[in-house]
Protein backbone atom coordinates (compact mmCIF):
# COMPACT_ATOMS: atom_id res chain seq x y z
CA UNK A 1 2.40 -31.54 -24.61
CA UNK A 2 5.92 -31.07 -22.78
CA UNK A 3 7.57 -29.48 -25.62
CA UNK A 4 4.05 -27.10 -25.70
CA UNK A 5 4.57 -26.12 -21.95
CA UNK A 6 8.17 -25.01 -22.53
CA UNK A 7 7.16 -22.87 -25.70
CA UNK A 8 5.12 -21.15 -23.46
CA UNK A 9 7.13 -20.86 -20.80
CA UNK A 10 9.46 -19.53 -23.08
CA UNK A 11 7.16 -16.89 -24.58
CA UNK A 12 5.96 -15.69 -20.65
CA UNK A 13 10.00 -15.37 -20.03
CA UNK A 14 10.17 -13.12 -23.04
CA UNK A 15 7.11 -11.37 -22.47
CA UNK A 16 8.89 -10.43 -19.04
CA UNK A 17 11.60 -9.50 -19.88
CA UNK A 18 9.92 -7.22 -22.32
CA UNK A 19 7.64 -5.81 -19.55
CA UNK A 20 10.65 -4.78 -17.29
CA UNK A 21 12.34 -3.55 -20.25
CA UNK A 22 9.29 -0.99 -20.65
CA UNK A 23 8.97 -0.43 -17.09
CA UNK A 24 12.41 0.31 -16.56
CA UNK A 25 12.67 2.96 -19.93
CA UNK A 26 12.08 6.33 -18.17
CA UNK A 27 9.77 7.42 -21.45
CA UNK A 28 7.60 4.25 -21.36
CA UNK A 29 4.05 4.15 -22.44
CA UNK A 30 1.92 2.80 -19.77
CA UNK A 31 -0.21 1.44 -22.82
CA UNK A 32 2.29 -0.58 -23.84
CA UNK A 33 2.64 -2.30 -20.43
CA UNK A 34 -1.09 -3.59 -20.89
CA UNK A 35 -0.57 -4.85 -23.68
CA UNK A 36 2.34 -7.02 -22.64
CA UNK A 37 0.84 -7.36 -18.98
CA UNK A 38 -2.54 -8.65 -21.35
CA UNK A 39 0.31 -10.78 -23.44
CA UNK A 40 1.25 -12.70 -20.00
CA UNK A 41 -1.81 -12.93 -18.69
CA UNK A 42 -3.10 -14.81 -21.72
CA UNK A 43 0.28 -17.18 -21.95
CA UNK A 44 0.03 -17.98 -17.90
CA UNK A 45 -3.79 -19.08 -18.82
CA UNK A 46 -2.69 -21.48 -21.46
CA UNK A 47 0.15 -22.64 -18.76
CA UNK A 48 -2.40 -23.19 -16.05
CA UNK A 49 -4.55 -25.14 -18.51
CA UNK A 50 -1.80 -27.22 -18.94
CA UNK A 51 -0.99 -30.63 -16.98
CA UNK A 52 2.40 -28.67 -15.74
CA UNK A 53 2.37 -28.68 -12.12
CA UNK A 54 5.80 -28.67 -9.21
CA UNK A 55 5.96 -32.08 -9.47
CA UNK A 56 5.99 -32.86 -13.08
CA UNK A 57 7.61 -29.57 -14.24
CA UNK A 58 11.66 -30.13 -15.30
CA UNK A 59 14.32 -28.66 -13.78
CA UNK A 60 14.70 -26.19 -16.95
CA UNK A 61 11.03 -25.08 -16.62
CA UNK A 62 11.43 -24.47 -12.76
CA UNK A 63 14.43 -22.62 -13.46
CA UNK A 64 12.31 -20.50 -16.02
CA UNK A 65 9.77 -19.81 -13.65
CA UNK A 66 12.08 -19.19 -10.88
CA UNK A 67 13.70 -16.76 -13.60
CA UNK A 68 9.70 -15.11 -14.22
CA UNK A 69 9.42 -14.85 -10.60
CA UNK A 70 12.24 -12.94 -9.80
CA UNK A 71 11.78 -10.40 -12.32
CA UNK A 72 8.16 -9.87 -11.25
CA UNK A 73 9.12 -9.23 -8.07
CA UNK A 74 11.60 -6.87 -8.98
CA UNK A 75 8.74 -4.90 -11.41
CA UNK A 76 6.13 -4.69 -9.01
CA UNK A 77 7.50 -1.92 -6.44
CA UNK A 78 8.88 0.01 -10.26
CA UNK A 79 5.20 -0.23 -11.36
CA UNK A 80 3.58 0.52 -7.95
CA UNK A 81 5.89 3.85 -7.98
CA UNK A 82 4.68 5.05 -11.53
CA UNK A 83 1.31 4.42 -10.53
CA UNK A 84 1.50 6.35 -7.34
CA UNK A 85 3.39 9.50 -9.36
CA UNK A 86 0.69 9.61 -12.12
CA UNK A 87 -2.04 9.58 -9.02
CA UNK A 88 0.27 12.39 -7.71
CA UNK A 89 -0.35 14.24 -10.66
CA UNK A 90 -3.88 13.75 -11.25
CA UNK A 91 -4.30 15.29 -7.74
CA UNK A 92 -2.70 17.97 -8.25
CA UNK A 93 -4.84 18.67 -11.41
CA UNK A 94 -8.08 17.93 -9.59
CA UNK A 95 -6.79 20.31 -6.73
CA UNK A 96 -5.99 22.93 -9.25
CA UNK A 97 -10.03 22.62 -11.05
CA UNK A 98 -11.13 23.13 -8.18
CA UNK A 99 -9.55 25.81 -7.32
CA UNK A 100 -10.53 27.45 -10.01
CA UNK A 101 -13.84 26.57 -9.68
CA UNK A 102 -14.25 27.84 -6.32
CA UNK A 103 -12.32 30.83 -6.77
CA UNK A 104 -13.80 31.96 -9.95
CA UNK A 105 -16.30 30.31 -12.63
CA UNK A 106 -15.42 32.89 -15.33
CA UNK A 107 -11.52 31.95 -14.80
CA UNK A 108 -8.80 33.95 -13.51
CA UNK A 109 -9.18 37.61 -13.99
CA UNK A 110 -6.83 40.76 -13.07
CA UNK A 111 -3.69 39.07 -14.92
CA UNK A 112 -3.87 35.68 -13.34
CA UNK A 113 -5.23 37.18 -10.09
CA UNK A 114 -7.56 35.19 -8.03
CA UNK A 115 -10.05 37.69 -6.50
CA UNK A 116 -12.23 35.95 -3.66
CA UNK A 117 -15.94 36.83 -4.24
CA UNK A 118 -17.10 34.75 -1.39
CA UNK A 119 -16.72 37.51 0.95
């Protein structure tokens, strides 16, 4: 079961590193971080079903997790930031709708004028 719990280990490392690898490319699909996020999620499962635990885990594993750890913590302000500029720009498209909306329901008219017909 030992040698199991350090494929596995091994695999979540990878997975990681694969994550922060996509987080860090500047062109990165956020669909592709779901799937590896949905990758780890799935391997940390099988870990917690496991009989690891701090005591009984060996120095290499701790060192592995330690190794996991760190890299998470480095991802999750990276992923937090993309998050917030896509809900940047989804305001600013919701803002622009309605706009539109409330300006005109026909759309803009007079060469890209807005003419206010609420007076």
């Amino acid at each position: 079961m030992n040698q199991s719990v350090d494929a596995l280990l091994d695999r979540l490392l990878e997975a990681t590193l694969r994550l922060e690898q996509a987080v860090t490319h500047t062109e990165s699909d956020p669909d592709e971080w779901l799937a590896i996020l949905d990758e780890r999620d799935e391997l940390i499962s099988k870990i917690q079903d496991s009989t690891l635990t701090s005591s009984t885990a060996s120095d290499l594993q701790r060192e592995k997790l330690t190794k996991i750890y760190d890299v998470n913590q480095r991802l999750i302000p990276l992923m937090d930031k993309q998050k917030q500029g896509v809900q940047n720009q989804l305001n600013k498209v919701q803002r622009s709708k309605q706009a539109m909306h409330s300006y005109n329901d026909e759309g803009p008219s007079g060469y890209g004028a807005f003419f206010d017909r609420k007076n």
